[in-house]
C-alpha atoms as a PDB file:
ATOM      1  CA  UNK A   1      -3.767   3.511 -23.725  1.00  0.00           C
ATOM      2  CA  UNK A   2      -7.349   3.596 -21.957  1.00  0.00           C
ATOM      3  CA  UNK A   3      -7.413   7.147 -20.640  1.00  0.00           C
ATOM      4  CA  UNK A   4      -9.017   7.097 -17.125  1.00  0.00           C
ATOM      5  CA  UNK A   5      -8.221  10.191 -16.284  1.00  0.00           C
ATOM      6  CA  UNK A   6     -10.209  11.828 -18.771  1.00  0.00           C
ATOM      7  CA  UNK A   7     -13.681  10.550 -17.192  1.00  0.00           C
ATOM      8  CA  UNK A   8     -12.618  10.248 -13.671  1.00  0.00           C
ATOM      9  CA  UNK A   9     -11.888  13.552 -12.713  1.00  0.00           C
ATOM     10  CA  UNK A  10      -9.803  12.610  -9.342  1.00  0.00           C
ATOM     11  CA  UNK A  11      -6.931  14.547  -7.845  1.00  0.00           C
ATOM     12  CA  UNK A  12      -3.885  12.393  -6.249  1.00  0.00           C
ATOM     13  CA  UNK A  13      -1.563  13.624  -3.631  1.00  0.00           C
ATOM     14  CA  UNK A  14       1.630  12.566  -2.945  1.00  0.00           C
ATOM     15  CA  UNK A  15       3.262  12.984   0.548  1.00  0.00           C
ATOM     16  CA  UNK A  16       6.864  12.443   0.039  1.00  0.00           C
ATOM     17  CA  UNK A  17       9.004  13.382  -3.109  1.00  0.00           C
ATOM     18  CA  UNK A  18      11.492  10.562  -2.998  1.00  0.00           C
ATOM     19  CA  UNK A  19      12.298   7.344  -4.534  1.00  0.00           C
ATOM     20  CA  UNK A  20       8.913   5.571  -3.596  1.00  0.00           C
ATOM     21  CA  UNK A  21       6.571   8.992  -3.954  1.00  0.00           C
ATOM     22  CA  UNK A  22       8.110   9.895  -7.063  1.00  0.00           C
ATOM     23  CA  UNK A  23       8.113   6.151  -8.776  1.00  0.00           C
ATOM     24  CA  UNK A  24       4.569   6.421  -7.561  1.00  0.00           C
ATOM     25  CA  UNK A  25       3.813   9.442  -9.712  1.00  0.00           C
ATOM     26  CA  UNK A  26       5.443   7.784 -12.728  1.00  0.00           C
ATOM     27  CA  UNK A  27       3.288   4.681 -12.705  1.00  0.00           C
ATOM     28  CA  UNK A  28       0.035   6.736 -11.554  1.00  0.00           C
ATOM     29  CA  UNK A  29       1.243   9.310 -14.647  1.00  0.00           C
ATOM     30  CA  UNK A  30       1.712   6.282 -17.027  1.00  0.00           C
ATOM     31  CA  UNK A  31      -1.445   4.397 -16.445  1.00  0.00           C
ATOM     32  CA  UNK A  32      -3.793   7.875 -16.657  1.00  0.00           C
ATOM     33  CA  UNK A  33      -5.199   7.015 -12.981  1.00  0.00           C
ATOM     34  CA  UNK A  34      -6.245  10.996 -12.470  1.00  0.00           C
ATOM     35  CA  UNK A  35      -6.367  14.111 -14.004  1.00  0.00           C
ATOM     36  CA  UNK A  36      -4.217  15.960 -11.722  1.00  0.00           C
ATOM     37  CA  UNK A  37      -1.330  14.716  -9.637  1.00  0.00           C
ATOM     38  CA  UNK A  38      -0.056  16.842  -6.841  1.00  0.00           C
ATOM     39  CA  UNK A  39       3.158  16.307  -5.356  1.00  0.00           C
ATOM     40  CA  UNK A  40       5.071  17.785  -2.155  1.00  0.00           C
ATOM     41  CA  UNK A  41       8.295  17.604  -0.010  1.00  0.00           C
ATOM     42  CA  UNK A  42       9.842  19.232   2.377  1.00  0.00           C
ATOM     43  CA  UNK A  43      12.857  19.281  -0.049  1.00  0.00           C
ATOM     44  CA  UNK A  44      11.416  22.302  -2.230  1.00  0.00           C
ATOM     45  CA  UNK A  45      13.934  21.642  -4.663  1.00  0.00           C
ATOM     46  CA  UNK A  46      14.073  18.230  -5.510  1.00  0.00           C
ATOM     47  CA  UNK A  47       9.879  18.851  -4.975  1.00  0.00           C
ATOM     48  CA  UNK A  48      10.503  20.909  -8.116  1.00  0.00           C
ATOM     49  CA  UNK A  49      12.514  18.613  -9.835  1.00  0.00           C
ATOM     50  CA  UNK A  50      10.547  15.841  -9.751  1.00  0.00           C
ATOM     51  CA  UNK A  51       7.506  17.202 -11.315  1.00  0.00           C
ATOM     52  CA  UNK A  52       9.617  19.054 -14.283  1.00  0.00           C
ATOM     53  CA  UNK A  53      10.916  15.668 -14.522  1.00  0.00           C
ATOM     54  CA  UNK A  54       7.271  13.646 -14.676  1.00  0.00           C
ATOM     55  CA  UNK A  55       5.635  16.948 -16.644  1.00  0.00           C
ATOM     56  CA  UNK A  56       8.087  15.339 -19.771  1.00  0.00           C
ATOM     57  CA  UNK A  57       6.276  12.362 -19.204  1.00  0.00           C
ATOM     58  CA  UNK A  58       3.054  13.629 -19.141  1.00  0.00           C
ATOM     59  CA  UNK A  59       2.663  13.892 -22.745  1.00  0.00           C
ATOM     60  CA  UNK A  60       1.419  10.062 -22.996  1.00  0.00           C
ATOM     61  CA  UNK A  61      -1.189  10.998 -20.474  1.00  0.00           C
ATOM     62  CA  UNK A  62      -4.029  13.562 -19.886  1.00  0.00           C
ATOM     63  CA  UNK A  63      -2.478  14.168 -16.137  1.00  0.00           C
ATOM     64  CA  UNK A  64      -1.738  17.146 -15.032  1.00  0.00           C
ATOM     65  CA  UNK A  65       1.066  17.326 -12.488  1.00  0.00           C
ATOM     66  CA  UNK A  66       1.993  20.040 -10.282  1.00  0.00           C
ATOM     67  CA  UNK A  67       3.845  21.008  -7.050  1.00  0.00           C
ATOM     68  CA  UNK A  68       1.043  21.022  -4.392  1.00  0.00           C
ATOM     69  CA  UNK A  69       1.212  22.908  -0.960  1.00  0.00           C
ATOM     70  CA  UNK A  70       0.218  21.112   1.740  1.00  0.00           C
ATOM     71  CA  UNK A  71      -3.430  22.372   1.942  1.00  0.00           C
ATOM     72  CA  UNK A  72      -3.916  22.090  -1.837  1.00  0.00           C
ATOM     73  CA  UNK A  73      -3.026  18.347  -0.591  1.00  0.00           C
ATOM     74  CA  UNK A  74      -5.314  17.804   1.845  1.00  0.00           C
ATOM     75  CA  UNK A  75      -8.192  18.471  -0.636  1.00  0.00           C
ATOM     76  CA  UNK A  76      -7.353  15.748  -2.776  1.00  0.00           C
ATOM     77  CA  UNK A  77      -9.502  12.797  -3.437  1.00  0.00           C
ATOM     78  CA  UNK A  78      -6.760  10.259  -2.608  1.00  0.00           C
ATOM     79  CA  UNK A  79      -3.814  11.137  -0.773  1.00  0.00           C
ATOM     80  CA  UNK A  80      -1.082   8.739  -0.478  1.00  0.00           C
ATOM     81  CA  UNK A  81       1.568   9.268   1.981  1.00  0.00           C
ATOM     82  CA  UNK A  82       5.429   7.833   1.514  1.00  0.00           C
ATOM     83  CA  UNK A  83       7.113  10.189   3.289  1.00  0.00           C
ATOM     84  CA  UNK A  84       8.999   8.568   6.402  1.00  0.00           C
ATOM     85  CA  UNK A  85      12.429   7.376   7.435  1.00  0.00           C
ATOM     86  CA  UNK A  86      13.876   4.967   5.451  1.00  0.00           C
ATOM     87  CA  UNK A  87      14.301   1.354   6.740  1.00  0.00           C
ATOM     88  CA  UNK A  88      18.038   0.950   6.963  1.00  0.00           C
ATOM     89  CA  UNK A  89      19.867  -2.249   6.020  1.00  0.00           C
ATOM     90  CA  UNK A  90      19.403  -4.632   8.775  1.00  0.00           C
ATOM     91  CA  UNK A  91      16.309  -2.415  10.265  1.00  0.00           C
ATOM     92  CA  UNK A  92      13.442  -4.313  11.344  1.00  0.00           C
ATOM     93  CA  UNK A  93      10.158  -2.420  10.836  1.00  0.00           C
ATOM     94  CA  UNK A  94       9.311  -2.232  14.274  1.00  0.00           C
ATOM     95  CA  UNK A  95      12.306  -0.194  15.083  1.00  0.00           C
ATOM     96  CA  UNK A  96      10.993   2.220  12.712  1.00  0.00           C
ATOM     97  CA  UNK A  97       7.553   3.101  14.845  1.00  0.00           C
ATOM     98  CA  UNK A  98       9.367   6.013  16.739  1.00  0.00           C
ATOM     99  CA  UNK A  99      11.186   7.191  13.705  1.00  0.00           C
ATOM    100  CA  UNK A 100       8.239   7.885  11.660  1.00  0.00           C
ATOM    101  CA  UNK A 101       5.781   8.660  14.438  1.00  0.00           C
ATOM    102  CA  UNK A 102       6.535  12.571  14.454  1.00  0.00           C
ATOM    103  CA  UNK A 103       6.665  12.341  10.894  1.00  0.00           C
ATOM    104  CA  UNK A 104       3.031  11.264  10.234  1.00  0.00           C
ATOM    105  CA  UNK A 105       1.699  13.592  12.956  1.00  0.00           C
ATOM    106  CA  UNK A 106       3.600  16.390  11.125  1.00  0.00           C
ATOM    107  CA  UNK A 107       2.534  15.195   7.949  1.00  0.00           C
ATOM    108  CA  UNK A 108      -1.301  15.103   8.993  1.00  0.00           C
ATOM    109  CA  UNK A 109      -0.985  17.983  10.777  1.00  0.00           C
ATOM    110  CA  UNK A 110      -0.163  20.343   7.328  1.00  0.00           C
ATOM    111  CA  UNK A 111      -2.937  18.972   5.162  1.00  0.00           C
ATOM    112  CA  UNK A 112      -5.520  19.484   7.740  1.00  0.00           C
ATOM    113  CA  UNK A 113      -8.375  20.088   6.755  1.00  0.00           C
ATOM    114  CA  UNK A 114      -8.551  17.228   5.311  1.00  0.00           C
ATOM    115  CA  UNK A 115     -11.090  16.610   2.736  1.00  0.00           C
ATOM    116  CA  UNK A 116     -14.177  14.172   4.546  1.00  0.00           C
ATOM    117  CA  UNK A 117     -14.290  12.086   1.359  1.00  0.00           C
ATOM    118  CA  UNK A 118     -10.499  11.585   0.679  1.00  0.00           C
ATOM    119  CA  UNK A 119      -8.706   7.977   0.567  1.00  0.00           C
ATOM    120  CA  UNK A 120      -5.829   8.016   2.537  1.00  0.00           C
ATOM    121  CA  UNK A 121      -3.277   5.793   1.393  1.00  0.00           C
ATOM    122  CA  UNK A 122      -0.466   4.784   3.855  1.00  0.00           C
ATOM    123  CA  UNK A 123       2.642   3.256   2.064  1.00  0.00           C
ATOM    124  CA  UNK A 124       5.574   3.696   4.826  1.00  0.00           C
ATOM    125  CA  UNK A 125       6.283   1.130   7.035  1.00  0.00           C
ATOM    126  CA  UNK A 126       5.842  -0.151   9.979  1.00  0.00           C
ATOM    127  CA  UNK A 127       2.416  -0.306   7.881  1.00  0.00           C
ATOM    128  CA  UNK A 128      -0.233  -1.566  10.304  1.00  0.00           C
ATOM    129  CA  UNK A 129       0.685   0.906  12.988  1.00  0.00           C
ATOM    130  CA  UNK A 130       1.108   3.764  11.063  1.00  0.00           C
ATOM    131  CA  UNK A 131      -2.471   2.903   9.255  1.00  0.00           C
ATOM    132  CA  UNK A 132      -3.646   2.733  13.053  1.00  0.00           C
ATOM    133  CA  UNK A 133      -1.818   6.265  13.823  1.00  0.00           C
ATOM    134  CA  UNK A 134      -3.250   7.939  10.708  1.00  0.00           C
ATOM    135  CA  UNK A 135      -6.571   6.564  10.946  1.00  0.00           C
ATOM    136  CA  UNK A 136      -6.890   8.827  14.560  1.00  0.00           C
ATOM    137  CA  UNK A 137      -4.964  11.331  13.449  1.00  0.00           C
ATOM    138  CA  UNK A 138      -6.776  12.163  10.103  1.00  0.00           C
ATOM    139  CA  UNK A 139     -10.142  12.172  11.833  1.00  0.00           C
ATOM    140  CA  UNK A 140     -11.350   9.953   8.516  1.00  0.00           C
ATOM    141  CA  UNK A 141     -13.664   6.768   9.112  1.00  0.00           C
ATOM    142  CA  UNK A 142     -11.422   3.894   9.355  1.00  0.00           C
ATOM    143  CA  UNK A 143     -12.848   2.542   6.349  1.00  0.00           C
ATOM    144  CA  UNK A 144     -11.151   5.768   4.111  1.00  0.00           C
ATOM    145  CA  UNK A 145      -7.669   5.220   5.902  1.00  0.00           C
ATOM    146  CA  UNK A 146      -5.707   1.543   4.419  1.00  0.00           C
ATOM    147  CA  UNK A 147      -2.088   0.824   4.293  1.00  0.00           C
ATOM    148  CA  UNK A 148      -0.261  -1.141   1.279  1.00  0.00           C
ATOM    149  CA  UNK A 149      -0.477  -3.810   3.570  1.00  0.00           C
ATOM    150  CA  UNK A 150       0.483  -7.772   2.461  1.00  0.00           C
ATOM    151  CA  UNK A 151      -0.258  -6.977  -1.474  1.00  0.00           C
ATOM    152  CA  UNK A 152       3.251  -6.525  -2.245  1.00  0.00           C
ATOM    153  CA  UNK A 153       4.245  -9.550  -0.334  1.00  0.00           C
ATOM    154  CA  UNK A 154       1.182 -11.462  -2.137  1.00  0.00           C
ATOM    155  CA  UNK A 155       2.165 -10.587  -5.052  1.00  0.00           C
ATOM    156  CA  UNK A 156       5.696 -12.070  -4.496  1.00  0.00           C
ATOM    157  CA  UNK A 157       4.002 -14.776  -3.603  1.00  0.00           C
ATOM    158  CA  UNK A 158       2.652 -15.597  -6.468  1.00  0.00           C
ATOM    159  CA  UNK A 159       5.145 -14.885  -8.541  1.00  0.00           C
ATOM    160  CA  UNK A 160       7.296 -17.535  -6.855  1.00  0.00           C
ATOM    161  CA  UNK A 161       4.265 -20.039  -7.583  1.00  0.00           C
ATOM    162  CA  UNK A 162       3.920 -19.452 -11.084  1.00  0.00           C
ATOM    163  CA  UNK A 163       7.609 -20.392 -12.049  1.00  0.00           C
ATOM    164  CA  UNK A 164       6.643 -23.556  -9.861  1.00  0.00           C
ATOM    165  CA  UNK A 165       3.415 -24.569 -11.588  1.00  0.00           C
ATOM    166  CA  UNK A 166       3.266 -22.306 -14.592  1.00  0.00           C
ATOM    167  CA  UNK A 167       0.431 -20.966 -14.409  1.00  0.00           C
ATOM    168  CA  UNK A 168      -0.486 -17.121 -14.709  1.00  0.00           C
ATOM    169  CA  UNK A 169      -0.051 -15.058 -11.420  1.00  0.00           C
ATOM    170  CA  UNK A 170      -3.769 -13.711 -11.586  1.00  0.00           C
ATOM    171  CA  UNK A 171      -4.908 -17.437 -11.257  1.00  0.00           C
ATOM    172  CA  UNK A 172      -3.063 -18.016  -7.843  1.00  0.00           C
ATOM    173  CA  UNK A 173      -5.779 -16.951  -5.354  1.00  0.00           C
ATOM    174  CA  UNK A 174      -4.029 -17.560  -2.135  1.00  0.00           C
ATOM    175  CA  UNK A 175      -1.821 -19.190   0.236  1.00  0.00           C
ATOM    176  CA  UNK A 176      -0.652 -22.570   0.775  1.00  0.00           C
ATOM    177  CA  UNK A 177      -4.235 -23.887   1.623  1.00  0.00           C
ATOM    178  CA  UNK A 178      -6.050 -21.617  -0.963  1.00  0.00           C
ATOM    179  CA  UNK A 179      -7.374 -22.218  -4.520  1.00  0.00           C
ATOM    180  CA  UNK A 180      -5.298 -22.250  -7.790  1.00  0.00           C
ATOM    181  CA  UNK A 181      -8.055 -22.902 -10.472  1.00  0.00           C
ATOM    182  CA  UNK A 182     -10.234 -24.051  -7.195  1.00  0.00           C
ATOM    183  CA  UNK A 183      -7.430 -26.443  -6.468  1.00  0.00           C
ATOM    184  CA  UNK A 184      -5.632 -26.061  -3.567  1.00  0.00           C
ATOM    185  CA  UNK A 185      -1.999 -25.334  -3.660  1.00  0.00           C
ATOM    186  CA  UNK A 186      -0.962 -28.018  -1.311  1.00  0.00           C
ATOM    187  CA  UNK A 187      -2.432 -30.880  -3.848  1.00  0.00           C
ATOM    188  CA  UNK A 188      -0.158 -29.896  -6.358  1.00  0.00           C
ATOM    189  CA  UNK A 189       2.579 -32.528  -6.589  1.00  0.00           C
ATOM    190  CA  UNK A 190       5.633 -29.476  -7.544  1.00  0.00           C
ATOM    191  CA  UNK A 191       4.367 -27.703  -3.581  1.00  0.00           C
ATOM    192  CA  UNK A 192       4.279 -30.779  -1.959  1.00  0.00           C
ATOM    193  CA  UNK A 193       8.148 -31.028  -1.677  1.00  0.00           C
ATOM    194  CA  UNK A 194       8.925 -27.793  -1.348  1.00  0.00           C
ATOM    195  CA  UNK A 195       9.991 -26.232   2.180  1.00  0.00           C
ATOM    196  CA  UNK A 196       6.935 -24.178   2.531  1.00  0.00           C
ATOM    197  CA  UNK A 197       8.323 -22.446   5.630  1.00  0.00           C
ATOM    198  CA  UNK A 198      11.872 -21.606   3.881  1.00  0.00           C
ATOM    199  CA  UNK A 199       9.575 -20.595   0.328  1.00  0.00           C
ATOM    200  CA  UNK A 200       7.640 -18.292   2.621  1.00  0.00           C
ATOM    201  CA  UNK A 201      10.453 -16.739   4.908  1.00  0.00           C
ATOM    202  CA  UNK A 202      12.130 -16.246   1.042  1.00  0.00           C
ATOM    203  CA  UNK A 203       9.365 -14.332   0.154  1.00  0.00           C
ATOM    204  CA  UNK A 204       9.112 -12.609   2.950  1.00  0.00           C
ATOM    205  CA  UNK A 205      12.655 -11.142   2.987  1.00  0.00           C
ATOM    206  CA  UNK A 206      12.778 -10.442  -0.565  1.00  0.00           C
ATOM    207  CA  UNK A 207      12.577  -6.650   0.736  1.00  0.00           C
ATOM    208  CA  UNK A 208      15.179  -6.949   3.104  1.00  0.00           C
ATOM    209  CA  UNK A 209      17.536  -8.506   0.017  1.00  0.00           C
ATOM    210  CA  UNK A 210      16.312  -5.305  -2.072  1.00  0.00           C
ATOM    211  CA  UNK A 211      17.249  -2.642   0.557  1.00  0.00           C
ATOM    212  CA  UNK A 212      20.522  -4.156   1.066  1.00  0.00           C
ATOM    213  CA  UNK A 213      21.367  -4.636  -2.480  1.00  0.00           C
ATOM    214  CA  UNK A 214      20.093  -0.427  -3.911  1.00  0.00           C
ATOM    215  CA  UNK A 215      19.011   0.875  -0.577  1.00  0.00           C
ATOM    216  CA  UNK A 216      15.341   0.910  -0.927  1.00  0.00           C
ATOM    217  CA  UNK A 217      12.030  -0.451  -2.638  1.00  0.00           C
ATOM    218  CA  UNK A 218      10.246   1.233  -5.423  1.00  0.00           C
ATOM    219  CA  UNK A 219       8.975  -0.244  -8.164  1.00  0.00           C
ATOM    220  CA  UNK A 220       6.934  -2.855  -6.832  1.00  0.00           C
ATOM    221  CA  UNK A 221       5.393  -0.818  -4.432  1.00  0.00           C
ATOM    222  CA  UNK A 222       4.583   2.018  -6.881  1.00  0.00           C
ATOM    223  CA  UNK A 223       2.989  -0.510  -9.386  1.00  0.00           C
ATOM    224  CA  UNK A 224       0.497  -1.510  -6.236  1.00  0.00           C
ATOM    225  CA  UNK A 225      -0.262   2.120  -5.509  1.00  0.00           C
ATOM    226  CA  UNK A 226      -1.492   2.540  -8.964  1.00  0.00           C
ATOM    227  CA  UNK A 227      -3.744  -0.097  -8.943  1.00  0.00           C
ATOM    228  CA  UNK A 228      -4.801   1.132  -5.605  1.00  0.00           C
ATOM    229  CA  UNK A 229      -5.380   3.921  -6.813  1.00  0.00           C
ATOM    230  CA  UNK A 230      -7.134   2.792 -10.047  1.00  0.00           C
ATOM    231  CA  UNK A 231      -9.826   0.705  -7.898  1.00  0.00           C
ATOM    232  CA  UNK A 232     -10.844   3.660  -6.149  1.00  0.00           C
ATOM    233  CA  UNK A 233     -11.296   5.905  -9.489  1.00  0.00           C
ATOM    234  CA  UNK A 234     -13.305   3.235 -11.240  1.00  0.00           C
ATOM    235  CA  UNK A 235     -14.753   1.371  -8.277  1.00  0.00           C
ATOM    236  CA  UNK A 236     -13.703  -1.521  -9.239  1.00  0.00           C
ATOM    237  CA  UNK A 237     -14.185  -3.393  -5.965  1.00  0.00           C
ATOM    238  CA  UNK A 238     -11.261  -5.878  -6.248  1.00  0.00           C
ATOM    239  CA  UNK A 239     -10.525  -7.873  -3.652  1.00  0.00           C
ATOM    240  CA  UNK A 240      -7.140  -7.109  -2.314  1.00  0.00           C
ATOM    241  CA  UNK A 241      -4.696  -7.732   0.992  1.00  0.00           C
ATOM    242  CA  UNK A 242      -5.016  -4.102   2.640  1.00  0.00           C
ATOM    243  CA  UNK A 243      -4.200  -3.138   5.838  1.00  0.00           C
ATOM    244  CA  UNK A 244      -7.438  -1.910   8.023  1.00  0.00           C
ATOM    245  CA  UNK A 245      -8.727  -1.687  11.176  1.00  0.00           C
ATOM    246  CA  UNK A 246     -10.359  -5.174  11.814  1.00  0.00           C
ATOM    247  CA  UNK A 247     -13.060  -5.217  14.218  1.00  0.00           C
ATOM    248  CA  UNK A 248     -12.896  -8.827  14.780  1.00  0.00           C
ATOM    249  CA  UNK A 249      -9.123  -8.326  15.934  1.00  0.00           C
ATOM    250  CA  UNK A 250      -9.072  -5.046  17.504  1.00  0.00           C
ATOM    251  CA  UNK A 251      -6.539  -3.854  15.649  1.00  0.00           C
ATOM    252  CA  UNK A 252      -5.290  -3.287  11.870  1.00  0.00           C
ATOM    253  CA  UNK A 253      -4.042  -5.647  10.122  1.00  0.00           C
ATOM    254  CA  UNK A 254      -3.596  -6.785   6.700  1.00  0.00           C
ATOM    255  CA  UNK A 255      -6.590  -8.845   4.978  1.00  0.00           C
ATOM    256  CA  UNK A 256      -8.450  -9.137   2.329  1.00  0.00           C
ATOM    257  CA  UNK A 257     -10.682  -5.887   1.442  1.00  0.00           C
ATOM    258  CA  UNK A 258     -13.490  -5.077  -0.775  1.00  0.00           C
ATOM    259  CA  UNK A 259     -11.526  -1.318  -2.482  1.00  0.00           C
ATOM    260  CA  UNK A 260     -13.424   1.167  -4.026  1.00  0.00           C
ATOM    261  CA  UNK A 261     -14.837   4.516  -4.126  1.00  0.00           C
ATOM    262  CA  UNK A 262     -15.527   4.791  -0.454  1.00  0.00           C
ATOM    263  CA  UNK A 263     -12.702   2.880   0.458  1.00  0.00           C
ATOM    264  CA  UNK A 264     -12.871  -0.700   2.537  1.00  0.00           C
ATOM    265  CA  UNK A 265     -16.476  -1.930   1.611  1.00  0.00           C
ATOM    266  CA  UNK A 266     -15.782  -5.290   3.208  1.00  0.00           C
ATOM    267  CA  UNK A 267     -13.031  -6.943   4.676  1.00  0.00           C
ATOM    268  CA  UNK A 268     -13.341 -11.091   3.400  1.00  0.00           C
ATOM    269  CA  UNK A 269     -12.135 -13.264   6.045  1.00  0.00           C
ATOM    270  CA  UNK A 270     -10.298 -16.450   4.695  1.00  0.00           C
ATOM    271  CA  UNK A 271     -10.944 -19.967   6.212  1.00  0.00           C
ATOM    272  CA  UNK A 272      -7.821 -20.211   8.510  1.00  0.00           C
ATOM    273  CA  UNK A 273      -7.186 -22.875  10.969  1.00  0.00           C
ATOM    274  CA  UNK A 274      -7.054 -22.679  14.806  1.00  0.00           C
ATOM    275  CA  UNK A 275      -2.905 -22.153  14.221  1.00  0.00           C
ATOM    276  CA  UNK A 276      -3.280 -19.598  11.530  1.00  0.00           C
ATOM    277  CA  UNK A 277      -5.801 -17.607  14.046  1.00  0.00           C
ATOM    278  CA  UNK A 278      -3.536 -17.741  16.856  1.00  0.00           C
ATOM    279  CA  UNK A 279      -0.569 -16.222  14.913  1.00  0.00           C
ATOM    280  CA  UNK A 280      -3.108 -13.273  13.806  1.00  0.00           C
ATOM    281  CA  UNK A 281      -3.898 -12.793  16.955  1.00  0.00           C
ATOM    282  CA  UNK A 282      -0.235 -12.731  18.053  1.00  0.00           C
ATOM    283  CA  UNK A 283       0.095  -9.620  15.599  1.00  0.00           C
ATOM    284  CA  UNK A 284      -3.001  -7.840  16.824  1.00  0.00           C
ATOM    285  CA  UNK A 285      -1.405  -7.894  20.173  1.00  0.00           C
ATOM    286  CA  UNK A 286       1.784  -6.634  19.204  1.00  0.00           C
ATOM    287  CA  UNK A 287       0.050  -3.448  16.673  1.00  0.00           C
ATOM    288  CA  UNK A 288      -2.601  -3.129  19.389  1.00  0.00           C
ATOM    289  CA  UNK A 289       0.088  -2.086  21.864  1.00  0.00           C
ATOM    290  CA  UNK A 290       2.259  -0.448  19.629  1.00  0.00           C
ATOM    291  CA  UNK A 291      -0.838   1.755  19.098  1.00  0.00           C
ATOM    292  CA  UNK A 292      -2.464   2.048  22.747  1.00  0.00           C
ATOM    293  CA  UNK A 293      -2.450   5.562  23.352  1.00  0.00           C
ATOM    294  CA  UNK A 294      -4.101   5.980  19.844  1.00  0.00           C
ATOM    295  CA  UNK A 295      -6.962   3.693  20.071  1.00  0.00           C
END
């Protein structure tokens, strides 16, 4: 295993003990993304247990991991933050807003200060509001503050293509009007009969189908919070679906970003047509209300 812990030096915090934080930890742990991974709850116990639990793991890895108090937390270099209400079966995310409001004001609230040059990763959901909320709350640039956004769902995405075309997942640059191989998807004869709408709405609800089958997500997500996580160590400056305040909406939303060391370095617009635009601006509405009083 590539050690990138040994050369990066980076401290991760993780908000939120649970299924998500502590899968989180695991993959982080596994992949040598930091030297030092702190972790805290308000369940002190379980807290505990989890990091006896990953320090067993640790000796693939040069991470350290260790209980952190909420200060130690907010000193870190990227802080991710999972802890929130879980969506319930049948829960849409908006009806989660009010639920995890108090909890990311609480949340922020114990880590302050927060250090100026932290990452602040936001992984619960209703994502683009809550990466709206914390973005005020954490008094970080909006450039330092992104949600997990659409990468999960893009990811889906392509994994749905590639048993339709065969092709590797990594060569599937986009949706239905981007480029596989600088081809675009709709000129392949296997998309042109499929229900695109019914493919996407599949996609789309494959969370839904997870939460009601074991109660919650956690794997997925954890494997995109490592690679998160990874681009900011090594500055890699992928190009990934984030969510982040976009200027040109007025809101934050989930597009394509620039990730690295500093965060968003540029947000990449896609070609979208005058339909496409209206339904982003449908969503900018609805976040940009959801988050008045914080804008």
């Amino acid at each position: 295993m590539t050690d990138h812990a040994a050369s990066n030096g980076n401290r991760m915090a993780i908000i939120g003990a649970g299924s998500v934080g502590s899968s989180i930890a695991f993959a982080c742990l596994m992949r040598s993304v930091v030297s030092e991974l702190l972790i805290n709850d308000l369940d002190k116990k379980v807290c505990e247990g989890q990091v006896l639990d990953l320090q067993d793991a640790a000796f693939i890895s040069s991470t350290k991991v260790r209980v952190g108090s909420p200060k130690d937390c907010g000193q870190a270099d990227i802080i991710v933050i999972t802890a929130g209400a879980r969506q319930r079966p049948g829960e849409t995310r908006d009806e989660l807003v009010q639920r995890n409001e108090d909890i990311l004001k609480s949340v922020l609230g114990g880590l302050q200060p927060i250090k100026p040059s932290a990452i602040l990763i936001l992984v619960a959901n209703p994502v683009n509001i809550l990466t709206c909320m914390a973005q005020k709350l954490s008094g970080l640039p909006p450039n330092q503050v992104i949600g997990t956004g659409t990468f999960l769902d893009s990811i889906r995405f392509r994994g749905a293509m590639k048993e339709r075309l065969h092709v590797s997942e990594t060569s599937i640059h986009g949706p239905w009007r981007q480029a596989v191989g600088g081809k675009p998807l709709l000129s392949f004869e296997e998309i042109k009969t499929l229900d695109t709408t019914k493919e996407a709405e599949n996609v789309a609800r494959k969370a839904y189908k997870i939460i009601d089958l074991k109660g919650a997500t956690s794997f997925g997500i954890a494997a995109v919070v490592s690679e998160l996580a990874l681009c900011i160590t090594l500055n890699k400056l992928s190009v990934i679906p984030l969510s982040t305040y976009c200027d040109r909406f007025k809101a934050c939303l989930s597009f394509p970003v620039s990730l690295g060391s500093n965060g968003v370095q540029r947000i990449v617009y896609p070609e979208m047509s005058q339909e496409e635009i209206a339904l982003v601006e449908s969503s900018a509405e609805i976040t940009r209300q959801a988050c008045a009083k914080y804008l």
